[in-house]
Protein backbone atom coordinates (compact mmCIF):
# COMPACT_ATOMS: atom_id res chain seq x y z
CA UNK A 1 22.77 -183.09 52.88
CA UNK A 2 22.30 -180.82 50.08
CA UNK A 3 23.45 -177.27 50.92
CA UNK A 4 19.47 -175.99 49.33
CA UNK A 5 17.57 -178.95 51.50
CA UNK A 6 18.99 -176.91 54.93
CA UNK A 7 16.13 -174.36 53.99
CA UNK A 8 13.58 -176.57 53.06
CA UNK A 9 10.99 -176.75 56.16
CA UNK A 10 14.05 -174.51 57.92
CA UNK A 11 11.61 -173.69 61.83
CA UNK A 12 10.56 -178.10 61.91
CA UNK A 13 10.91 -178.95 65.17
CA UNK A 14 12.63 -182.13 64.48
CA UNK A 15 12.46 -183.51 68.25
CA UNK A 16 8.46 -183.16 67.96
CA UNK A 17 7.86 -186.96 66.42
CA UNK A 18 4.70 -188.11 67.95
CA UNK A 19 1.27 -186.62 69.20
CA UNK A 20 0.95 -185.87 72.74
CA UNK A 21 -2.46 -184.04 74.49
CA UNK A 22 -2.17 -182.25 77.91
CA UNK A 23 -0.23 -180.01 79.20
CA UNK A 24 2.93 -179.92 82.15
CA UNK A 25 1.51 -177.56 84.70
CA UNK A 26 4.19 -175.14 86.05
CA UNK A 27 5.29 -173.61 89.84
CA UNK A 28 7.29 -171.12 88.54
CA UNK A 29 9.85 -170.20 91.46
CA UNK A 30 11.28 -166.33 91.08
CA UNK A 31 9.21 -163.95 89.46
CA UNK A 32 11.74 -161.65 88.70
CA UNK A 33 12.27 -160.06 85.42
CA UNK A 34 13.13 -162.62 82.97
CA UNK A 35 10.39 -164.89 84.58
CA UNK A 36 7.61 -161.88 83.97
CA UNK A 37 8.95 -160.30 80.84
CA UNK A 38 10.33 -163.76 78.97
CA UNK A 39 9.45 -166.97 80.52
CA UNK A 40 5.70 -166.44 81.88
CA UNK A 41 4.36 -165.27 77.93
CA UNK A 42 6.30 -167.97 76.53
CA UNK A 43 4.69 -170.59 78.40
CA UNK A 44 1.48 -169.37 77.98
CA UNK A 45 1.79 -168.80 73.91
CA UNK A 46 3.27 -172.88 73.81
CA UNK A 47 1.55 -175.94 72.99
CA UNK A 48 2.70 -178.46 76.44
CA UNK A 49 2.71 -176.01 79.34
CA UNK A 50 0.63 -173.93 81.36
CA UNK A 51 1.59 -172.08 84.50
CA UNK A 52 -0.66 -172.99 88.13
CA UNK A 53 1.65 -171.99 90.53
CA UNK A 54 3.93 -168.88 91.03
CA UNK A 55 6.43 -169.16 94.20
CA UNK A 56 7.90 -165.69 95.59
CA UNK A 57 9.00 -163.93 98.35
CA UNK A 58 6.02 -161.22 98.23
CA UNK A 59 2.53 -163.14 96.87
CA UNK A 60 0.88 -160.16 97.57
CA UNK A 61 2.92 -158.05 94.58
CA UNK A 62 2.46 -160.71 91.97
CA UNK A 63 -1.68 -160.61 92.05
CA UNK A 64 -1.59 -158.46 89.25
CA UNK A 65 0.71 -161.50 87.38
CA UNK A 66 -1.32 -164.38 88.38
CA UNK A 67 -4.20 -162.85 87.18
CA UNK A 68 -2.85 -162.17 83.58
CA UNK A 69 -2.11 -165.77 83.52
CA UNK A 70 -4.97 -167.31 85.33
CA UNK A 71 -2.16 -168.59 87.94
CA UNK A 72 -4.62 -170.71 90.73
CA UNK A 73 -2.14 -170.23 93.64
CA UNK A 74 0.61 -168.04 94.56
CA UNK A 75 2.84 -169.41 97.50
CA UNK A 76 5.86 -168.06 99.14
CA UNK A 77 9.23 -170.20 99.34
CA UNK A 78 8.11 -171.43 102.29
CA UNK A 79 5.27 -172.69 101.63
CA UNK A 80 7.03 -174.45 98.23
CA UNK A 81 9.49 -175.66 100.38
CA UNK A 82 6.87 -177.15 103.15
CA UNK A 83 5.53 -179.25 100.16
CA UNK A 84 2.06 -177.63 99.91
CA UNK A 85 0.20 -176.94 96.97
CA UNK A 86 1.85 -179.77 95.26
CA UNK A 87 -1.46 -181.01 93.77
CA UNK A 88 -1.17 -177.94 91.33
CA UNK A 89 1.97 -178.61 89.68
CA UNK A 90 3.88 -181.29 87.91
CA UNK A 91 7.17 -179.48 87.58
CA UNK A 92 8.67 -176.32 88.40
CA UNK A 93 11.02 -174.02 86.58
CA UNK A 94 13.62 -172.46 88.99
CA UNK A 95 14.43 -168.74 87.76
CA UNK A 96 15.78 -167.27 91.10
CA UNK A 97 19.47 -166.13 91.68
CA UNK A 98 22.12 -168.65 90.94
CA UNK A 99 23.09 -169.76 93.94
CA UNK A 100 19.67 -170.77 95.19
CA UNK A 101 19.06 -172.90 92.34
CA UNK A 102 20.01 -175.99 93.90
CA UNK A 103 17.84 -175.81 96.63
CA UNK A 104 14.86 -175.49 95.00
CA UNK A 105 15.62 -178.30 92.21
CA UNK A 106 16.33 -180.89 94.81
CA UNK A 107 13.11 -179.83 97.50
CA UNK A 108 11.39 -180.70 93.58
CA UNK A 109 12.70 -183.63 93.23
CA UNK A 110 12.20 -184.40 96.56
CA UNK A 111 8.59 -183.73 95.84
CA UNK A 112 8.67 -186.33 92.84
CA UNK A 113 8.47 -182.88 90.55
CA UNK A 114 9.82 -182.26 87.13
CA UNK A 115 12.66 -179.52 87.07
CA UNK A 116 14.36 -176.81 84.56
CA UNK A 117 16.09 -174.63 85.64
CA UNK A 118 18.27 -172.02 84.37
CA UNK A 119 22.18 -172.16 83.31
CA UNK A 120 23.79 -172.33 85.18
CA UNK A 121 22.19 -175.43 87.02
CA UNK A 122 24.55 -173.82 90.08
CA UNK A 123 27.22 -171.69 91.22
CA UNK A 124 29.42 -174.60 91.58
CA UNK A 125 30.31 -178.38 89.98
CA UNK A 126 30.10 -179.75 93.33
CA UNK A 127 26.41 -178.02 93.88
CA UNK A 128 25.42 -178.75 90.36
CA UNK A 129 26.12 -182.38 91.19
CA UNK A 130 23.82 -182.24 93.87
CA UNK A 131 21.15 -181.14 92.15
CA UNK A 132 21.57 -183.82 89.22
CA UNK A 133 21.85 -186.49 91.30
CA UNK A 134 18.88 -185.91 93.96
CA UNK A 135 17.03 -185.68 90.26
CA UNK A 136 18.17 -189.27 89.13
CA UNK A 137 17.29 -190.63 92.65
CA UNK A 138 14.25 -189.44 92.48
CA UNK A 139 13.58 -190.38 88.90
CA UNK A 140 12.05 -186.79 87.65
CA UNK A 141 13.55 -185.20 84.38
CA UNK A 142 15.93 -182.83 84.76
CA UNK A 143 16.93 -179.87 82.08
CA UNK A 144 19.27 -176.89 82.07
CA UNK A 145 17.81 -174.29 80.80
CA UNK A 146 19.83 -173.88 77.26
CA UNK A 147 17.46 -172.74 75.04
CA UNK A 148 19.41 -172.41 71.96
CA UNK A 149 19.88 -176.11 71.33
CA UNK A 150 15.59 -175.77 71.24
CA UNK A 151 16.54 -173.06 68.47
CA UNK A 152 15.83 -173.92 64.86
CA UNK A 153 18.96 -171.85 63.38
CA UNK A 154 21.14 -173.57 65.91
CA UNK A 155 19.60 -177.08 64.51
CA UNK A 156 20.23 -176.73 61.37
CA UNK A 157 23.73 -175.64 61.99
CA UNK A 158 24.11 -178.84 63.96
CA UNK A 159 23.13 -180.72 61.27
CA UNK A 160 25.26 -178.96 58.85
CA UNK A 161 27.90 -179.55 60.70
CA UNK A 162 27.53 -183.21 61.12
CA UNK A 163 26.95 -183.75 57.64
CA UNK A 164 29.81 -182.38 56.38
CA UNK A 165 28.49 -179.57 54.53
CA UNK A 166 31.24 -177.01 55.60
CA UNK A 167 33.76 -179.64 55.78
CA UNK A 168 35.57 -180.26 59.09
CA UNK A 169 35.57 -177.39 61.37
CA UNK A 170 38.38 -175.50 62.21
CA UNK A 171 37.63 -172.28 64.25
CA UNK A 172 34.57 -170.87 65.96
CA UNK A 173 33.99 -167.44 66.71
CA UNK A 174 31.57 -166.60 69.23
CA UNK A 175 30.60 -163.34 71.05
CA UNK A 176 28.09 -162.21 73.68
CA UNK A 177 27.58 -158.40 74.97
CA UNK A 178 24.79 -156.99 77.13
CA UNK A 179 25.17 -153.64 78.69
CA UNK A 180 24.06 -155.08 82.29
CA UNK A 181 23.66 -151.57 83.68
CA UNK A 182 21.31 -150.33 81.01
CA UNK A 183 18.74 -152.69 82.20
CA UNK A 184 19.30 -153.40 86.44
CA UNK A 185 20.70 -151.58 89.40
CA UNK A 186 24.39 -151.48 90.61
CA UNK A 187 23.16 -153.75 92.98
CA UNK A 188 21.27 -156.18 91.40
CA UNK A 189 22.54 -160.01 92.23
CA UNK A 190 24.14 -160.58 88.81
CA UNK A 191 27.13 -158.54 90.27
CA UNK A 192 27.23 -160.24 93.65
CA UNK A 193 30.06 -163.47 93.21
CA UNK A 194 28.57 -165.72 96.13
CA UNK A 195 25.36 -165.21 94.21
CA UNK A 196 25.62 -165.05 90.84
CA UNK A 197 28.74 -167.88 90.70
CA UNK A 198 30.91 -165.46 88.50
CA UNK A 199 30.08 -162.30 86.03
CA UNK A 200 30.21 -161.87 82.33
CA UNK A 201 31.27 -165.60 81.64
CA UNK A 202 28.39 -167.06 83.62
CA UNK A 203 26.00 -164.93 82.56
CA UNK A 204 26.71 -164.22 78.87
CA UNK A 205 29.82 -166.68 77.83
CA UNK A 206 28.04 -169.65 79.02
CA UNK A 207 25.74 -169.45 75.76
CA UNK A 208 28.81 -169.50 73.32
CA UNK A 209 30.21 -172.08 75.31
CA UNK A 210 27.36 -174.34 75.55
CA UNK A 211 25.76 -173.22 72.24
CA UNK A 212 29.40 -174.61 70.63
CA UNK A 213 29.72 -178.18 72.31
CA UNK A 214 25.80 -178.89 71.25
CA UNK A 215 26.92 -178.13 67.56
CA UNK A 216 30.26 -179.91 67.30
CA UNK A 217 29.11 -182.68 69.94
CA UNK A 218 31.95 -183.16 71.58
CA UNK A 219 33.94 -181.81 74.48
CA UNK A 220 36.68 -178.80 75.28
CA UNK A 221 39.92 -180.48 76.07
CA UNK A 222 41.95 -177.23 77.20
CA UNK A 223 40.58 -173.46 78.06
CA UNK A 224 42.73 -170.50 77.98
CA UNK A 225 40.87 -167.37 79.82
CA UNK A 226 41.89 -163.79 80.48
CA UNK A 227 39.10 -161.19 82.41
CA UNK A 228 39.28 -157.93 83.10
CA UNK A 229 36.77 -155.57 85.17
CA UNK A 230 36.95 -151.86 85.62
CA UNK A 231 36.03 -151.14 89.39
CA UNK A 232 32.73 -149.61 90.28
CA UNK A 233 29.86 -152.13 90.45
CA UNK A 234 31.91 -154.58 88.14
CA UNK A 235 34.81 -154.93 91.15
CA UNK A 236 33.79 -157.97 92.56
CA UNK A 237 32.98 -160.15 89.03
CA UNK A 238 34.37 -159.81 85.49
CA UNK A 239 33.14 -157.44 83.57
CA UNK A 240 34.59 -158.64 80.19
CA UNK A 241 35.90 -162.47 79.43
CA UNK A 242 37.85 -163.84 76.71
CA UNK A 243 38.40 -167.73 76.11
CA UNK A 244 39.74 -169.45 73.75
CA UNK A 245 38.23 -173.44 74.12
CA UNK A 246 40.57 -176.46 71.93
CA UNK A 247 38.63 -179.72 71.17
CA UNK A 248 38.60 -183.38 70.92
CA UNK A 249 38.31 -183.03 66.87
CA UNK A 250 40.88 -180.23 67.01
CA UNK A 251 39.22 -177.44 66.53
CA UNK A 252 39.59 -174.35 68.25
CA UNK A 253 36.70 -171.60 69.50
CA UNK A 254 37.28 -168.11 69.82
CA UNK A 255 34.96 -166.72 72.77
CA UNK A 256 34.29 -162.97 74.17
CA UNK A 257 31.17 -161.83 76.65
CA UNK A 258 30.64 -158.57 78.60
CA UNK A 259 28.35 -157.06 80.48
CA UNK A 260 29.09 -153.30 79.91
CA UNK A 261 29.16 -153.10 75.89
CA UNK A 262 27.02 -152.88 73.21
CA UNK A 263 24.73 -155.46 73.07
CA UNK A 264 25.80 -157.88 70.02
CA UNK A 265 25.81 -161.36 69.38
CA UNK A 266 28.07 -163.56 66.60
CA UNK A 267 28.61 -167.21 66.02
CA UNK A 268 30.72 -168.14 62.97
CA UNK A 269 32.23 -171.56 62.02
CA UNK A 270 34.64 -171.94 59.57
CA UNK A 271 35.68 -175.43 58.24
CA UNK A 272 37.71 -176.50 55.22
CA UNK A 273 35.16 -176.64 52.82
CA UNK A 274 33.11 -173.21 54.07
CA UNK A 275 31.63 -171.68 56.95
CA UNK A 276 28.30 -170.70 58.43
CA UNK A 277 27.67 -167.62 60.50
CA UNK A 278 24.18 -167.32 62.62
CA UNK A 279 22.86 -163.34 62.97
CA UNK A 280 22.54 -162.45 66.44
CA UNK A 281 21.95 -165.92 67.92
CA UNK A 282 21.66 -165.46 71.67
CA UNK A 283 19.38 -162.53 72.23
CA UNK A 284 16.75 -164.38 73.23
CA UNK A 285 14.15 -163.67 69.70
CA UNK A 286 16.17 -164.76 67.31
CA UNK A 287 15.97 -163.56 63.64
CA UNK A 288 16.62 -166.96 61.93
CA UNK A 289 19.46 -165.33 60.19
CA UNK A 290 22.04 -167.40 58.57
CA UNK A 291 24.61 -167.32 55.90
CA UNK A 292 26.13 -170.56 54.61
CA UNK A 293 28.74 -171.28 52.04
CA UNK A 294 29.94 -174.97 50.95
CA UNK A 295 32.72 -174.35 47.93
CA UNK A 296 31.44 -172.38 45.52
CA UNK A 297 28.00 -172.35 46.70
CA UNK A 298 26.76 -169.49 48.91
CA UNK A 299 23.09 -169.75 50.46
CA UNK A 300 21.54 -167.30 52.98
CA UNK A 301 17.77 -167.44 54.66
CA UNK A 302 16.06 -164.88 56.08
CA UNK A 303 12.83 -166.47 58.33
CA UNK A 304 10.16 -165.23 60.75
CA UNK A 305 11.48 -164.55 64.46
CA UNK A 306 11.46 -167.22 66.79
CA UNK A 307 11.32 -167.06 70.77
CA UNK A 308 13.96 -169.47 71.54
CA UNK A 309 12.47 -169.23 75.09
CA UNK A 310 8.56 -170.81 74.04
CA UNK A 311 10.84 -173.82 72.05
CA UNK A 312 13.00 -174.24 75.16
CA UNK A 313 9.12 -174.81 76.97
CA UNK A 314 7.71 -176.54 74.74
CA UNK A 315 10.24 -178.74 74.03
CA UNK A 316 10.52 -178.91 77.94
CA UNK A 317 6.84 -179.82 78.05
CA UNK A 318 7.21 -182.72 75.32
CA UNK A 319 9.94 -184.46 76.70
CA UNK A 320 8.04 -184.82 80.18
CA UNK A 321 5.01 -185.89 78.36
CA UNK A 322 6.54 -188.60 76.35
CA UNK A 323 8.92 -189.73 78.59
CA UNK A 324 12.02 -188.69 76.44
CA UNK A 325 15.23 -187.12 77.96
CA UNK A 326 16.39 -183.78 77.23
CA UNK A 327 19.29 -183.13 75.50
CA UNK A 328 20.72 -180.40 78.01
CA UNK A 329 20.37 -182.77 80.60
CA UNK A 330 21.98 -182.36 84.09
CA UNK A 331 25.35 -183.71 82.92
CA UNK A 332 24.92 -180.62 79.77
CA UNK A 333 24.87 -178.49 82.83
CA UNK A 334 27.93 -180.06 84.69
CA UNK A 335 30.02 -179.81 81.54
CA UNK A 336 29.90 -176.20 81.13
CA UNK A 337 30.77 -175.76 85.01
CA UNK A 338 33.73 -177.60 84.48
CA UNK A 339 34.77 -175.34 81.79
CA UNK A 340 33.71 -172.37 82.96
CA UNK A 341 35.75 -173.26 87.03
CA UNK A 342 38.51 -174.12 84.69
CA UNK A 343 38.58 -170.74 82.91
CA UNK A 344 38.43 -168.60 85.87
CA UNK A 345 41.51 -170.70 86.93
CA UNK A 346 43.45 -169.99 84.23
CA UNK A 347 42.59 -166.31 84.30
CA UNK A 348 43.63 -166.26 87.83
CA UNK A 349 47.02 -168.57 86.82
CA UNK A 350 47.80 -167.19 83.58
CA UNK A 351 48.12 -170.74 82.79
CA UNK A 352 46.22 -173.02 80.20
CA UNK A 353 44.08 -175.46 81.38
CA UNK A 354 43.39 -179.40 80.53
CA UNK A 355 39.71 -180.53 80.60
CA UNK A 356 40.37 -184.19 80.26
């Protein structure tokens, strides 16, 4: 690939390859905030999916929501569980608290439903597997919720990378910070371990970490991991992670995430032959930022905002209607648990840690 053709037709969605008509109706399950502020608008401004269902604890709060979105039934988790209501929706996407993820994904697939649900798939690799195989036996398509490998910035990089534009890579820098507090309670379930799985490295260094696998396409071999947490409401979880992840081609990644610091995020990759570096890639609306150089040649592009979160839908939407399988499968979701149990094992050990 020419360095100049990366920018040509830069926001394609190169998984879109055939026409498809209708739409994947949605039970959304957990109307919390990301659901209402991020998730709801973004499937109602796609092309594939509309939202029919919303599943909470308190149907009576969310009138006001299903309204806005000309939602036809609100249920309680009950009632989703029960199995009723199942003649509005084809698939549900689980946004509740970590460790209830797996039992709504597998009462959908149970229900012959279409699931994605968001990263991580569970608090655990042995509940994650759960969840991916009740979806297999049942048949459905499963997807963890990475949006960034939806993402047309994170694309392109992936193509970049595979052909050789930047030469082999050698490191990866990658960064997430989110000042938790600034936005949620001191006890909100983010900082509660049994619910949440973990702190700052499940909730912020999983996107590095996963963002960095889709664009080399391979696997971490070994994860070195130190944490650290202040006291206060951050006692129980990490407040601030650093990993440092070695790969099958060699290369080595360079990770950070907290939740009590300014909120940033970086992704760099240098290789022999030059490097790439994405502006602020995991906030959610990203700026389609990027800076390449390949030798002597040094290219940046500047493009309209994109919500990550409407391709992650959409894409979502397309893959159920054509049949195709998502890329961050199930098994996407698995791999990053593995890493991310291994890390907090060698933060607790001192000791590196082998993947393979």
């Amino acid at each position: 690939m020419a360095l100049e053709d990366a920018f040509s037709n830069f926001t394609r969605r190169d998984w879109e390859r055939e026409s498809v008509d209708g739409t994947v109706r949605f039970a959304v399950v957990g109307i919390g905030g990301f659901a209402c502020q991020r998730a709801l608008p973004a499937i109602a401004a796609g092309d594939y999916c509309e939202t029919t269902v919303l599943v909470t604890s308190s149907p009576d709060d969310v009138a006001d929501i299903a309204e806005e979105y000309g939602v036809e039934a609100v249920v309680d988790y009950d009632t989703f569980l029960g199995g009723e209501r199942t003649d509005a929706y084809d698939a549900v996407y689980i946004a509740t608290p970590n460790a209830f993820h797996g039992r709504y994904a597998t009462a959908a697939a149970d229900l012959d439903k279409h699931v994605i649900c968001e990263k991580p798939l569970e608090t655990t690799v042995e509940r994650a597997r759960s969840v991916v195989d009740a979806c297999a036996d049942a048949g459905v398509t499963l997807m963890t919720a990475y949006r960034l490998q939806t993402e047309p910035t994170v694309r392109r990089t992936r193509e970049l990378v595979r052909d050789g534009v930047i030469g082999d890579v050698v490191q990866i820098h990658g960064g997430f910070s989110h000042p938790l507090l600034a936005h949620a309670e001191p006890d909100t379930w983010r900082l509660d371990p049994d619910l949440a799985g973990g702190g700052a490295l499940v909730d912020l260094g999983v996107y590095p970490l996963n963002t960095i696998r889709f664009i080399l396409e391979c696997e971490p071999t070994d994860v070195y991991a130190t944490t650290h947490s202040s006291g206060g409401p951050f006692a129980d979880v990490d407040e601030h992670v650093a990993f440092q992840l070695e790969y099958e081609t060699d290369a080595t990644a360079s990770c950070t995430a907290s939740l009590d610091a300014h909120a940033r995020s970086i992704l760099e990759l240098v290789g022999t032959e030059g490097m790439i570096d994405i502006e602020s890639p995991f906030g959610g609306v990203v700026p389609q930022e990027i800076t390449v150089e390949s030798g002597d040649v040094r290219m940046e592009y500047t493009g309209s905002r994109i919500d990550e979160v409407c391709e992650e839908f959409d894409y979502f939407g397309y893959c159920v209607l054509t049949g195709t399988d998502p890329e961050p499968d199930g098994e996407d979701g698995l791999a990053d648990l593995r890493a991310i149990e291994a890390a907090y094992e060698s933060a607790e050990t001192g000791r590196r840690i082998d993947l393979e």
